[in-house]
C-alpha atoms as a PDB file:
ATOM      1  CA  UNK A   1      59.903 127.287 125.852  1.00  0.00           C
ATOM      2  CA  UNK A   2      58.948 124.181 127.304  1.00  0.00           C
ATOM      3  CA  UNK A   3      56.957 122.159 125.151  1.00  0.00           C
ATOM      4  CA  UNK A   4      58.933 119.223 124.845  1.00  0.00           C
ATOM      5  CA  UNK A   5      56.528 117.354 122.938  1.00  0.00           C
ATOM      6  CA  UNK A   6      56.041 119.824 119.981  1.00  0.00           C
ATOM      7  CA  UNK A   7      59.857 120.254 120.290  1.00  0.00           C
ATOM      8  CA  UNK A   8      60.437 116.644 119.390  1.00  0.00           C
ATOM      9  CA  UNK A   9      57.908 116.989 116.244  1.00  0.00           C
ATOM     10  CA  UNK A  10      60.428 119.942 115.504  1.00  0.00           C
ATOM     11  CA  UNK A  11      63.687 118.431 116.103  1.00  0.00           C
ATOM     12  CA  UNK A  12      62.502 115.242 113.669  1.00  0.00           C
ATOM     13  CA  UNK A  13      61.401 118.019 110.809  1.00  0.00           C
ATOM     14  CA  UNK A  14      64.417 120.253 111.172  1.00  0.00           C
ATOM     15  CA  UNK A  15      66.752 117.032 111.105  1.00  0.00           C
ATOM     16  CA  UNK A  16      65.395 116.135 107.503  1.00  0.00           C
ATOM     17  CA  UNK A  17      65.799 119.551 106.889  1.00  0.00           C
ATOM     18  CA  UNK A  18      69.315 119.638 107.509  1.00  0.00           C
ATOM     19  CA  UNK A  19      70.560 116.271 106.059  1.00  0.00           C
ATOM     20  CA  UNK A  20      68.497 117.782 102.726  1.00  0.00           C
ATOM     21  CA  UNK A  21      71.786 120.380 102.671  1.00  0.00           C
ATOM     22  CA  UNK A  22      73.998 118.887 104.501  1.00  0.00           C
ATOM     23  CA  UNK A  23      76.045 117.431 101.506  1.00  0.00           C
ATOM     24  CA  UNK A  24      75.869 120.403  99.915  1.00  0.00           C
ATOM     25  CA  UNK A  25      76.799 122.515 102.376  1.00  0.00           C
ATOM     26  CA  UNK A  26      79.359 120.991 104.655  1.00  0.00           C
ATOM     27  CA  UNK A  27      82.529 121.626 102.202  1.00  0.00           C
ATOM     28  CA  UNK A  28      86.075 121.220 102.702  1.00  0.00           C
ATOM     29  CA  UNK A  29      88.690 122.453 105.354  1.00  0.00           C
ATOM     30  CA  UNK A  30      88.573 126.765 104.929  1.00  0.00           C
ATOM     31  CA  UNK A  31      91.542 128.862 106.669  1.00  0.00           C
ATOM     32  CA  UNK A  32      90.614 132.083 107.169  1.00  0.00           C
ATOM     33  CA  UNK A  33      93.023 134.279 105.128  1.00  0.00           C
ATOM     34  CA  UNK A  34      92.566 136.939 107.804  1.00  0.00           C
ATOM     35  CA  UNK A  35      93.298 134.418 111.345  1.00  0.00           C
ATOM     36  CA  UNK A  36      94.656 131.479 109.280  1.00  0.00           C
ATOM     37  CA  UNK A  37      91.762 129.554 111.404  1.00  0.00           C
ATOM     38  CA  UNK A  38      91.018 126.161 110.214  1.00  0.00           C
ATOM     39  CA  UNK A  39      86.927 125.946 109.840  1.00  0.00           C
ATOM     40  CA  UNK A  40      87.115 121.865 111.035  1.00  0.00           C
ATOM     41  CA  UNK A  41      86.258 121.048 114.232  1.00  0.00           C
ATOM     42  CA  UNK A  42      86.428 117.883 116.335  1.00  0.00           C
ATOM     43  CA  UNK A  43      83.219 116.062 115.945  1.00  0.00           C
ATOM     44  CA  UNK A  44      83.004 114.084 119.145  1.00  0.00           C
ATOM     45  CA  UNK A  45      82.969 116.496 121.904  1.00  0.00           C
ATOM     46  CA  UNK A  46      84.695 116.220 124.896  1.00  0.00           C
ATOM     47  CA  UNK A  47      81.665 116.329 127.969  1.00  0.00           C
ATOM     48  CA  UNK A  48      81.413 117.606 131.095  1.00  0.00           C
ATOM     49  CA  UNK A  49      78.455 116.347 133.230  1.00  0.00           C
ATOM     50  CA  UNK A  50      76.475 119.323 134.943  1.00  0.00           C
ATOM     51  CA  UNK A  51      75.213 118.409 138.694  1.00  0.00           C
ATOM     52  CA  UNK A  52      71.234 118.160 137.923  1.00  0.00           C
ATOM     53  CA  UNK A  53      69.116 120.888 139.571  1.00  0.00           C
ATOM     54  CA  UNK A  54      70.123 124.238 139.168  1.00  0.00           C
ATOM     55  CA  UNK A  55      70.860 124.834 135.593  1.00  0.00           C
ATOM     56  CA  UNK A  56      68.228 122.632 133.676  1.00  0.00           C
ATOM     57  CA  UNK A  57      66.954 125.446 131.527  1.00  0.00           C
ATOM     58  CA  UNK A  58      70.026 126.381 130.569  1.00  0.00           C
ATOM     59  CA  UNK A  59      69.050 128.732 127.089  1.00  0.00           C
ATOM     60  CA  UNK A  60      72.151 130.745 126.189  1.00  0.00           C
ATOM     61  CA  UNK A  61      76.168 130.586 126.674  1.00  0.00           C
ATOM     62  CA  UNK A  62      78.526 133.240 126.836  1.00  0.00           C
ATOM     63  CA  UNK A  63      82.324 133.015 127.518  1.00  0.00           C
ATOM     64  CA  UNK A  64      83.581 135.330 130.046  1.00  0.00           C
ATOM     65  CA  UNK A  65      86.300 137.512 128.856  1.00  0.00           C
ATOM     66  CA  UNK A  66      87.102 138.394 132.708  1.00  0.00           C
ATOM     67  CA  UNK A  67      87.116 135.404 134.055  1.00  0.00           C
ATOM     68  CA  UNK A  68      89.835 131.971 132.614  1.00  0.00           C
ATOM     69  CA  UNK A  69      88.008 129.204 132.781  1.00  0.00           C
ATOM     70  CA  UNK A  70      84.462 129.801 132.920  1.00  0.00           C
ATOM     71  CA  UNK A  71      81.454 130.777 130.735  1.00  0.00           C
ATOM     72  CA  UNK A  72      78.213 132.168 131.638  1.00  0.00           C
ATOM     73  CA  UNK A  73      73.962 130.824 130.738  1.00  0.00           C
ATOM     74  CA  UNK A  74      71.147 131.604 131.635  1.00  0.00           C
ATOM     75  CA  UNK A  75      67.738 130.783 132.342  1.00  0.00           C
ATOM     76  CA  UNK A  76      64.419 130.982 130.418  1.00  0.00           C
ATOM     77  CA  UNK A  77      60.986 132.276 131.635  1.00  0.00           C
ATOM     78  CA  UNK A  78      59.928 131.368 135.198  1.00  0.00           C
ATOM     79  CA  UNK A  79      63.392 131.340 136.564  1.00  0.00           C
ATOM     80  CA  UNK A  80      65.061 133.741 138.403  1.00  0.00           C
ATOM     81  CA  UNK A  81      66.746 137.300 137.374  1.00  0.00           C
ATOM     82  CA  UNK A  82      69.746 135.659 137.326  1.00  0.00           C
ATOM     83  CA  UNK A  83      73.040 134.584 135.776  1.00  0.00           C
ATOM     84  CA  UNK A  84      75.382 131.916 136.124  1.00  0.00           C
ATOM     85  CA  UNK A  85      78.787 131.448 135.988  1.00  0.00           C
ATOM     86  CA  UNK A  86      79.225 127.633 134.620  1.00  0.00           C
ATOM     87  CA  UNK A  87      83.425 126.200 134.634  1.00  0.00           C
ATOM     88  CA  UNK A  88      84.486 124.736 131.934  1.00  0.00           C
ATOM     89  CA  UNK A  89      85.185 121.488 133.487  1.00  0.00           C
ATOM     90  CA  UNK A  90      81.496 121.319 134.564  1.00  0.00           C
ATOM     91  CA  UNK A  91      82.115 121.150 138.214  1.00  0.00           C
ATOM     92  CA  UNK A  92      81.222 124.661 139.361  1.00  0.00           C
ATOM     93  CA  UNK A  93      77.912 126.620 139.012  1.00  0.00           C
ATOM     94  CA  UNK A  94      77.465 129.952 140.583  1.00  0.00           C
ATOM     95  CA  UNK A  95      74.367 132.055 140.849  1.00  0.00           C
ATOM     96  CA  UNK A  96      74.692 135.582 140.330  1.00  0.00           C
ATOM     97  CA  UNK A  97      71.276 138.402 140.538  1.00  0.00           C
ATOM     98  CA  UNK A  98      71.361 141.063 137.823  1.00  0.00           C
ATOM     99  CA  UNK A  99      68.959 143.384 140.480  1.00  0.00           C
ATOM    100  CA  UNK A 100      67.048 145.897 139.089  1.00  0.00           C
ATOM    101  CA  UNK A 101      65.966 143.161 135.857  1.00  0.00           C
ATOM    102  CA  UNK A 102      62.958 141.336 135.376  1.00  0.00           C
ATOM    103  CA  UNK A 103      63.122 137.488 134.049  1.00  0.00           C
ATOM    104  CA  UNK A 104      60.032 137.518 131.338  1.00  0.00           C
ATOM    105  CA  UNK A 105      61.801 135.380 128.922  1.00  0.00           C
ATOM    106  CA  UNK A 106      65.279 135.248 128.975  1.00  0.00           C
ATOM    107  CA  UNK A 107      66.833 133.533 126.444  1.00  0.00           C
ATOM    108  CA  UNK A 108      69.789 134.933 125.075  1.00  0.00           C
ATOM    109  CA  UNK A 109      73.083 136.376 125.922  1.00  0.00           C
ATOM    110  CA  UNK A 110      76.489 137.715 124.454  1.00  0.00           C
ATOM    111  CA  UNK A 111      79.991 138.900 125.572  1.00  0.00           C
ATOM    112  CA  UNK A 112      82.606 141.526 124.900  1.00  0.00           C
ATOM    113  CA  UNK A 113      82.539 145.334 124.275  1.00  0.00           C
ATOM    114  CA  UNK A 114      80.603 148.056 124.957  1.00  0.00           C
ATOM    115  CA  UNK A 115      80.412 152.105 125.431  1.00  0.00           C
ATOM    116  CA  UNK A 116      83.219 152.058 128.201  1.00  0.00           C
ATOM    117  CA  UNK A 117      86.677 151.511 126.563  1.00  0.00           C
ATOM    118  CA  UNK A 118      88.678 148.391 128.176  1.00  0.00           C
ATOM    119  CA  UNK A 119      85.503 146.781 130.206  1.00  0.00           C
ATOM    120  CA  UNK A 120      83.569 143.306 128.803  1.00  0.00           C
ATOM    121  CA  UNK A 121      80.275 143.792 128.938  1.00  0.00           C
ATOM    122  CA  UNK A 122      77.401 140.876 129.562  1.00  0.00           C
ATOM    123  CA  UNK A 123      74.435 141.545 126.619  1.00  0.00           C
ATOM    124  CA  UNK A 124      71.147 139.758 128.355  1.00  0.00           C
ATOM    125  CA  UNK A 125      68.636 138.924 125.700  1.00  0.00           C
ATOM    126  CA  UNK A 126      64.856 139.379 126.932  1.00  0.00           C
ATOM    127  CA  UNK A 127      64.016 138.422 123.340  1.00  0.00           C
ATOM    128  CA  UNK A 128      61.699 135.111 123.951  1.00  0.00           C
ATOM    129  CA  UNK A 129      58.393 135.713 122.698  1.00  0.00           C
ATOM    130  CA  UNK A 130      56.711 132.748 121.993  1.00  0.00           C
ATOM    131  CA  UNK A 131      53.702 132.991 124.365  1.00  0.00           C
ATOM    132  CA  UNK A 132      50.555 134.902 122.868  1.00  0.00           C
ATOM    133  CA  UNK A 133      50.105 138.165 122.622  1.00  0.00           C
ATOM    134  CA  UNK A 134      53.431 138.991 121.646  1.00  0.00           C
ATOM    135  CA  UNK A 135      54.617 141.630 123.171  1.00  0.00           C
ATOM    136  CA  UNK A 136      55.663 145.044 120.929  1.00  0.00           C
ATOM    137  CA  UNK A 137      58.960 145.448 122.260  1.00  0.00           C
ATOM    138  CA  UNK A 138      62.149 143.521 123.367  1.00  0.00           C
ATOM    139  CA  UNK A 139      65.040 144.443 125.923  1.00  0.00           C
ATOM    140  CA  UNK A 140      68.386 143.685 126.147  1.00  0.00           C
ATOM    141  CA  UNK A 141      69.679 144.716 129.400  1.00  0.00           C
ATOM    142  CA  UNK A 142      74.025 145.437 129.306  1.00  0.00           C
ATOM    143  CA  UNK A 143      76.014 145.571 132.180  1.00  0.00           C
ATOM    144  CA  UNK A 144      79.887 144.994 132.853  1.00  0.00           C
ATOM    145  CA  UNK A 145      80.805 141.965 133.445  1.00  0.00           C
ATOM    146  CA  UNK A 146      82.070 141.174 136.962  1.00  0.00           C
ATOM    147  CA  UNK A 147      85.896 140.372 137.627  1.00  0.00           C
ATOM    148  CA  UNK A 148      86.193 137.818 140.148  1.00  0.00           C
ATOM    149  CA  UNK A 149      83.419 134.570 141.277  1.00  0.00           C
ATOM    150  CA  UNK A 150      83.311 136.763 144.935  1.00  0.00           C
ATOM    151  CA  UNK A 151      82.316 139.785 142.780  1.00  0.00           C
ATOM    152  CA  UNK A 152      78.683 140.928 142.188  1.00  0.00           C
ATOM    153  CA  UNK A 153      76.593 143.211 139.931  1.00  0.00           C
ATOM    154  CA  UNK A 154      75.275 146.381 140.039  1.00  0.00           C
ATOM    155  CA  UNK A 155      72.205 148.038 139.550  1.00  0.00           C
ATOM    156  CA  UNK A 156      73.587 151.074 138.983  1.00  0.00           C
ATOM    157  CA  UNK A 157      75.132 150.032 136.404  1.00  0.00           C
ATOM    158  CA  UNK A 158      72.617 148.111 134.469  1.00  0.00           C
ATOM    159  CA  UNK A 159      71.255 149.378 131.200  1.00  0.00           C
ATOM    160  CA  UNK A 160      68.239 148.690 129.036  1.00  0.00           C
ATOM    161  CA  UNK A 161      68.105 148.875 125.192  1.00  0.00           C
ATOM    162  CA  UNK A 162      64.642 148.917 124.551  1.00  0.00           C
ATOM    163  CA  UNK A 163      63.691 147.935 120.768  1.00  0.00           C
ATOM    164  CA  UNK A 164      61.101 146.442 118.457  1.00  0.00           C
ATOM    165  CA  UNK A 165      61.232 145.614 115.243  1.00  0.00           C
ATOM    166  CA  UNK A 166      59.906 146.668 111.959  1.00  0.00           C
ATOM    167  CA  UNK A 167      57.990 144.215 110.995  1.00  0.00           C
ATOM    168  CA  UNK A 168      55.613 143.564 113.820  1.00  0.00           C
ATOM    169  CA  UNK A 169      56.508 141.317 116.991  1.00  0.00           C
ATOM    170  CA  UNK A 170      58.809 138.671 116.510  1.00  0.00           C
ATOM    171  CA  UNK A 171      60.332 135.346 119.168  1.00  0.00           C
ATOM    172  CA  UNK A 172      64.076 135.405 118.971  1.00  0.00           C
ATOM    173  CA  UNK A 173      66.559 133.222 121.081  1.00  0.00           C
ATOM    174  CA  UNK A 174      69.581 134.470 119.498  1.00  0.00           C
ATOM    175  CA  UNK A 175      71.887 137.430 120.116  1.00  0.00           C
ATOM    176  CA  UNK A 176      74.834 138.540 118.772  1.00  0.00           C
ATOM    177  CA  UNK A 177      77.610 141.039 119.334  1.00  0.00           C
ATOM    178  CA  UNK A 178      79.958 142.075 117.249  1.00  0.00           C
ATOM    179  CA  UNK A 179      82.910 143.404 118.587  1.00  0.00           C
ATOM    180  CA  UNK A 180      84.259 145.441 115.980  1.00  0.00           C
ATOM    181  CA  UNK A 181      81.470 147.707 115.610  1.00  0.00           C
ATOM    182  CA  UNK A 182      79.804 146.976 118.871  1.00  0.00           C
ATOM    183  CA  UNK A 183      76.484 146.663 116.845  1.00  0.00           C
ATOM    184  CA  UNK A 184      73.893 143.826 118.050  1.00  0.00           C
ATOM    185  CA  UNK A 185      72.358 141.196 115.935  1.00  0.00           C
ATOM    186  CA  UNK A 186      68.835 139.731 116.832  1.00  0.00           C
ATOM    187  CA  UNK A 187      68.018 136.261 114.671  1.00  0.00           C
ATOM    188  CA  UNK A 188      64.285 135.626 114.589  1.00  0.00           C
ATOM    189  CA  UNK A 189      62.917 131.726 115.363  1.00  0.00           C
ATOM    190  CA  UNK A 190      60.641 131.202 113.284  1.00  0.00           C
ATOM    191  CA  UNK A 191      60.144 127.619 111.625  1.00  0.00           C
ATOM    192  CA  UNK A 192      60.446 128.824 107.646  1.00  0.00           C
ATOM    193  CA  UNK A 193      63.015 131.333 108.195  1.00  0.00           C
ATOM    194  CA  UNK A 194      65.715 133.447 110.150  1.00  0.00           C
ATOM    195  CA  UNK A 195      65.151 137.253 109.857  1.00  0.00           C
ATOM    196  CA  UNK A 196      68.268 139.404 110.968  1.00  0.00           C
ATOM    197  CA  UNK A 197      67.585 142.728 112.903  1.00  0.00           C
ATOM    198  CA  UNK A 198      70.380 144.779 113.713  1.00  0.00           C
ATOM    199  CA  UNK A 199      70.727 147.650 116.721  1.00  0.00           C
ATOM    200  CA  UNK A 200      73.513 149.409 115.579  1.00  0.00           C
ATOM    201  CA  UNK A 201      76.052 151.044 118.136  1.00  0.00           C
ATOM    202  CA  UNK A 202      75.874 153.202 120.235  1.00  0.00           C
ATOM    203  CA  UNK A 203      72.272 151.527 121.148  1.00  0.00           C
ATOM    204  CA  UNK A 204      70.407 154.283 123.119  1.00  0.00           C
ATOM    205  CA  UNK A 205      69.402 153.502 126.384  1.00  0.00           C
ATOM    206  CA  UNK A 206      66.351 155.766 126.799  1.00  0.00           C
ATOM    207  CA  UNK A 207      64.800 155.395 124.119  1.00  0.00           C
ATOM    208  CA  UNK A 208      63.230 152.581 122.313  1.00  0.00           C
ATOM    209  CA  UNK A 209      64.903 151.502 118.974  1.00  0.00           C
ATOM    210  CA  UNK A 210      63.208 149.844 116.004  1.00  0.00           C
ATOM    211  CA  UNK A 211      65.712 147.355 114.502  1.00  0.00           C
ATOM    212  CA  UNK A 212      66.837 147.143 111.230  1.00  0.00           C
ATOM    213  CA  UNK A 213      65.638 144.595 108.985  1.00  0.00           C
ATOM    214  CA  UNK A 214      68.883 143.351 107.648  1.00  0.00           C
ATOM    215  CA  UNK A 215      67.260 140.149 105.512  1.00  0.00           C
ATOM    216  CA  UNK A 216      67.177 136.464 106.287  1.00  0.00           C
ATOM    217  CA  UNK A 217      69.655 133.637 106.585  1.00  0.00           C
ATOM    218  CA  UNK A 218      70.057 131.427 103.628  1.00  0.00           C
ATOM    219  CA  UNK A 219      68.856 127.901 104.909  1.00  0.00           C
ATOM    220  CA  UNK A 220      68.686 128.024 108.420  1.00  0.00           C
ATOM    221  CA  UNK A 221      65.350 128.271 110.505  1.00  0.00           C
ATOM    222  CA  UNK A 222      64.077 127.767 114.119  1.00  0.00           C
ATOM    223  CA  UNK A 223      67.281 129.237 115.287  1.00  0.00           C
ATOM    224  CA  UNK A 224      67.946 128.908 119.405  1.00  0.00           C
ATOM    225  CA  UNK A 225      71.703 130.223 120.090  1.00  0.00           C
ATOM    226  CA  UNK A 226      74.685 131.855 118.458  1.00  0.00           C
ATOM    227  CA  UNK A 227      78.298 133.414 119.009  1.00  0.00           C
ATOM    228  CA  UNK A 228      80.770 135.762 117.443  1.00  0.00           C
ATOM    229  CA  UNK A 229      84.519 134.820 117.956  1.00  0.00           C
ATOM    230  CA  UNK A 230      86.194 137.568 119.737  1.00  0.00           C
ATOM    231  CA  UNK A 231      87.969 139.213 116.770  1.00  0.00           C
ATOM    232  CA  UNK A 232      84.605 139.648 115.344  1.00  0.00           C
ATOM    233  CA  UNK A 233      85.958 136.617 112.119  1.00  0.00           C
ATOM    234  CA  UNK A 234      83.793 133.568 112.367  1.00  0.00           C
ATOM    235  CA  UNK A 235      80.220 133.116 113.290  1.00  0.00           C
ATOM    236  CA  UNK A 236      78.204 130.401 114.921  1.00  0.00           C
ATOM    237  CA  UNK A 237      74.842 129.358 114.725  1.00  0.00           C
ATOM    238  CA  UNK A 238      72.463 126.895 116.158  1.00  0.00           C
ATOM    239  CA  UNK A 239      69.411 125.379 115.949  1.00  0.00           C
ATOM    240  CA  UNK A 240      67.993 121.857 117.907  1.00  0.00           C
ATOM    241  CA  UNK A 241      70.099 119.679 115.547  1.00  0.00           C
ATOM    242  CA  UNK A 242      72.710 121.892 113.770  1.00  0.00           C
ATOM    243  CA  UNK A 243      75.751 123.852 113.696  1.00  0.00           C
ATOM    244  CA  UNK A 244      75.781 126.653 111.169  1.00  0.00           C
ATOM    245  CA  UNK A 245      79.242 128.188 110.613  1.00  0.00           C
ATOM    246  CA  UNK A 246      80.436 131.833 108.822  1.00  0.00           C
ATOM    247  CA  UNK A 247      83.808 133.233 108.243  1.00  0.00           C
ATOM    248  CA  UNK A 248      83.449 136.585 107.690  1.00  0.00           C
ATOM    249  CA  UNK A 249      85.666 137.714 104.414  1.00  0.00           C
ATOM    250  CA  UNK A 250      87.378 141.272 104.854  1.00  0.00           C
ATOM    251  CA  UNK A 251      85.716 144.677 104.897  1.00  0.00           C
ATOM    252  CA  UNK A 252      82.186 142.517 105.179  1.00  0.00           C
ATOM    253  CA  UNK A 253      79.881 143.197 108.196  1.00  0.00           C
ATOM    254  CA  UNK A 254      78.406 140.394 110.006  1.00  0.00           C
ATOM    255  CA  UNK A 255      75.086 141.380 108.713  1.00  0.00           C
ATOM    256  CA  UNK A 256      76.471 140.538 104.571  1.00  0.00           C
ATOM    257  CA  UNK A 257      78.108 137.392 105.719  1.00  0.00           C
ATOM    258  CA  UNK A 258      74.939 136.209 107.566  1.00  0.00           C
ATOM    259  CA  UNK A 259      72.981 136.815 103.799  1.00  0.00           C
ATOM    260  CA  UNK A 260      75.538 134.064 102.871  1.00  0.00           C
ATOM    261  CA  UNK A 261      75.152 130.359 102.750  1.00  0.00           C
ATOM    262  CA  UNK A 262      76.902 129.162 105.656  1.00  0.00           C
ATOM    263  CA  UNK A 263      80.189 127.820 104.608  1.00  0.00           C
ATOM    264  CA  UNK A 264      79.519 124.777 107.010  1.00  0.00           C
ATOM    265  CA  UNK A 265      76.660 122.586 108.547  1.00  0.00           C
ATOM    266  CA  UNK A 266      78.297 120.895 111.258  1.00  0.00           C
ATOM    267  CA  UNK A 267      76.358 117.853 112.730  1.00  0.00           C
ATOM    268  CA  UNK A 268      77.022 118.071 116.211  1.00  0.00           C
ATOM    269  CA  UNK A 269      76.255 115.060 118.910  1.00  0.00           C
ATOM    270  CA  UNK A 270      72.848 115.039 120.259  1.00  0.00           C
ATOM    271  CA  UNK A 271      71.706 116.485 123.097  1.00  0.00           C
ATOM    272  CA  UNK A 272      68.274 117.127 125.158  1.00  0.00           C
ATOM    273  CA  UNK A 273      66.634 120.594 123.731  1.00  0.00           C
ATOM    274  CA  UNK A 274      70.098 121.997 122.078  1.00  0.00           C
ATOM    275  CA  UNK A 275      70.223 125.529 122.966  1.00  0.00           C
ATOM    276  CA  UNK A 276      73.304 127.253 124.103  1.00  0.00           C
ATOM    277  CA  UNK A 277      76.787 127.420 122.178  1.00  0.00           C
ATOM    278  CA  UNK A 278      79.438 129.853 122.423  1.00  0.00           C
ATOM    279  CA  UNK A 279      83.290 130.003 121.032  1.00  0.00           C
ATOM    280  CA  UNK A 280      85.504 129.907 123.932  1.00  0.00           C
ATOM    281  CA  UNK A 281      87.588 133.455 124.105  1.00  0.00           C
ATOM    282  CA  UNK A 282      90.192 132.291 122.101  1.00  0.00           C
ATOM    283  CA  UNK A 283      88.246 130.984 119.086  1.00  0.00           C
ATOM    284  CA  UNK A 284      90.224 127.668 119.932  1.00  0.00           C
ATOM    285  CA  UNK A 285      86.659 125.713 119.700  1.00  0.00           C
ATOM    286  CA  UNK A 286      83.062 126.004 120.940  1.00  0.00           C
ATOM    287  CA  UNK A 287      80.850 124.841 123.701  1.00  0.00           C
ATOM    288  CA  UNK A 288      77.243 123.659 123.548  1.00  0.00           C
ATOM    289  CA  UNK A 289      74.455 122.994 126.291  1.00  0.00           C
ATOM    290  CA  UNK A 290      71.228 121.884 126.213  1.00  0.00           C
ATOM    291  CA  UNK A 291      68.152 122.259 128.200  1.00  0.00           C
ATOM    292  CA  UNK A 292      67.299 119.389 130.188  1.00  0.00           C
ATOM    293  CA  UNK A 293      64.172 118.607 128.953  1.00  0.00           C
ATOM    294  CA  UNK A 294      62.822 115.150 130.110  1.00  0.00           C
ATOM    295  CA  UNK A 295      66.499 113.653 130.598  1.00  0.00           C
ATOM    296  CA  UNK A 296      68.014 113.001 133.884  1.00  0.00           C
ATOM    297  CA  UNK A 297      70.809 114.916 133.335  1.00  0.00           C
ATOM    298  CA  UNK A 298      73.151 117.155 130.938  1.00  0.00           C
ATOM    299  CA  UNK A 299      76.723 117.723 129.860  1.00  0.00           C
ATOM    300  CA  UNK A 300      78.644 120.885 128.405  1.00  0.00           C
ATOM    301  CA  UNK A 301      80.319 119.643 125.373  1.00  0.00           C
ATOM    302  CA  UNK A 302      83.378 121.245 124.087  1.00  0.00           C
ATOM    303  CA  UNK A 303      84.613 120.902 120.348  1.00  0.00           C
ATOM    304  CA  UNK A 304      88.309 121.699 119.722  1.00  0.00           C
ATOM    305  CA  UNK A 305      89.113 123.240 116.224  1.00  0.00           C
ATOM    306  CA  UNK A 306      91.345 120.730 114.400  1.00  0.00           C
END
């Protein structure tokens, strides 16, 4: 989406929204019983400047679980079919064609398991669908993740999991995976709520699916990215001005702790059009990038868990 100007009328309403709850809904320190995780998190990011040019619609991140070091985005409609393998330092970007996919409206991506036991897998969300007529259905094209920055993908191994949802047509910018059940989590973007859809594994690849309508988030709207850690325990959400954080409680799926107020609103530093976040593969914090917008330039913040 590039409509900065109705973005900024957005960004001003959702951050009244969110200092409306914040008090409420920051809370204290939480240690997950399960990881003995501390939910606080550094508040002033560490930043990485990204060269201008190449990645200024950046609209998703994804760590790679193949790769130390590095973490993949994406870009939205009217770029290429294309991924891109960012470091963590900021300093490298490398382009990398998923052939045999079509760029619509990418805007969305995930990382970890899938049908083959003992390979990561790169989730590609063409969920966007924000320009009229909507269209009925939604892919999400899966394919394993490569093992080496000299590597490339496959088109023989790409896959397409065709869905739509219940409900009628819906725009979406955020994909999860959960990698204890493998299922997949759509969150709708809508400006008075966030709907949660679930594709539950195995997701067929011939066929198209129609989501289940899980229910909606409790006090969250216009949502752009999100991330699962990689033991499937704690849960991040975004929109253009907040952090929205779950820890799952035991024997819950991610769909019941979504239905839950988030035990956190964190107030992350501003940035132009924030989009992307993604835990790093440890869980030991989370990155965020923005789209570049009318800026001169971007950085990849990182915030360390206390």
């Amino acid at each position: 989406m590039k409509l900065y100007k109705v973005r900024f009328k957005l960004v001003n309403i959702l951050f009244f929204i969110t200092i409306a709850g914040f008090v409420s809904s920051c809370g204290d320190s939480e240690v997950d019983p399960v990881t003995g995780r501390s939910s606080d998190f550094e508040m002033v990011p560490q930043k990485f400047p990204i060269t201008p040019g190449i990645i200024n619609e950046a609209s998703a991140l994804a760590s790679s679980f193949t790769m130390t070091g590095y973490i993949w985005t994406l870009l939205d409609s009217g770029n290429p079919n294309s991924v891109y393998l960012l470091s963590t330092d900021g300093k490298t970007i490398k382009e990398f064609n998923i052939p045999g996919s079509i760029n619509h409206d990418w805007e969305a991506m995930a990382s970890g398991p899938g049908p083959a036991g003992g390979t990561n897998y790169l989730y590609i969300g063409e969920i966007g669908n924000n320009n009229p007529p909507m269209t009925a259905t939604n892919i999400i094209y899966r394919i394993p993740e490569v093992s080496d920055i000299s590597g490339s993908f496959s088109q023989d191994k790409l896959e397409k999991i065709t869905y739509s949802y219940p409900d009628g047509p819906r725009d979406a910018e955020t994909l999860l995976l959960d990698p204890v059940t493998k299922d997949l989590f759509i969150i709708s973007k809508e400006m008075d709520k966030a709907n949660i859809y679930r594709l539950p594994y195995p997701q067929s690849t011939s066929a198209t699916i129609t989501a289940e309508k899980i229910g909606t988030i409790p006090s969250v709207v216009f949502t752009t990215d999100g991330s699962i850690s990689f033991d499937g325990n704690e849960i991040l959400i975004r929109n253009y001005t907040s952090v929205f954080y779950w820890q799952r409680k035991s024997g819950e799926t991610i769909g019941q702790t979504l239905l839950h107020t988030p035990n956190k609103t964190l107030i992350t530093a501003a940035e132009p059009q924030a989009e992307g976040i993604t835990f790093d593969k440890e869980a030991k914090g989370f990155y965020t990038l923005g789209e570049i917008g009318q800026a001169t330039s971007v950085s990849l913040s990182y915030y360390l868990r206390k």
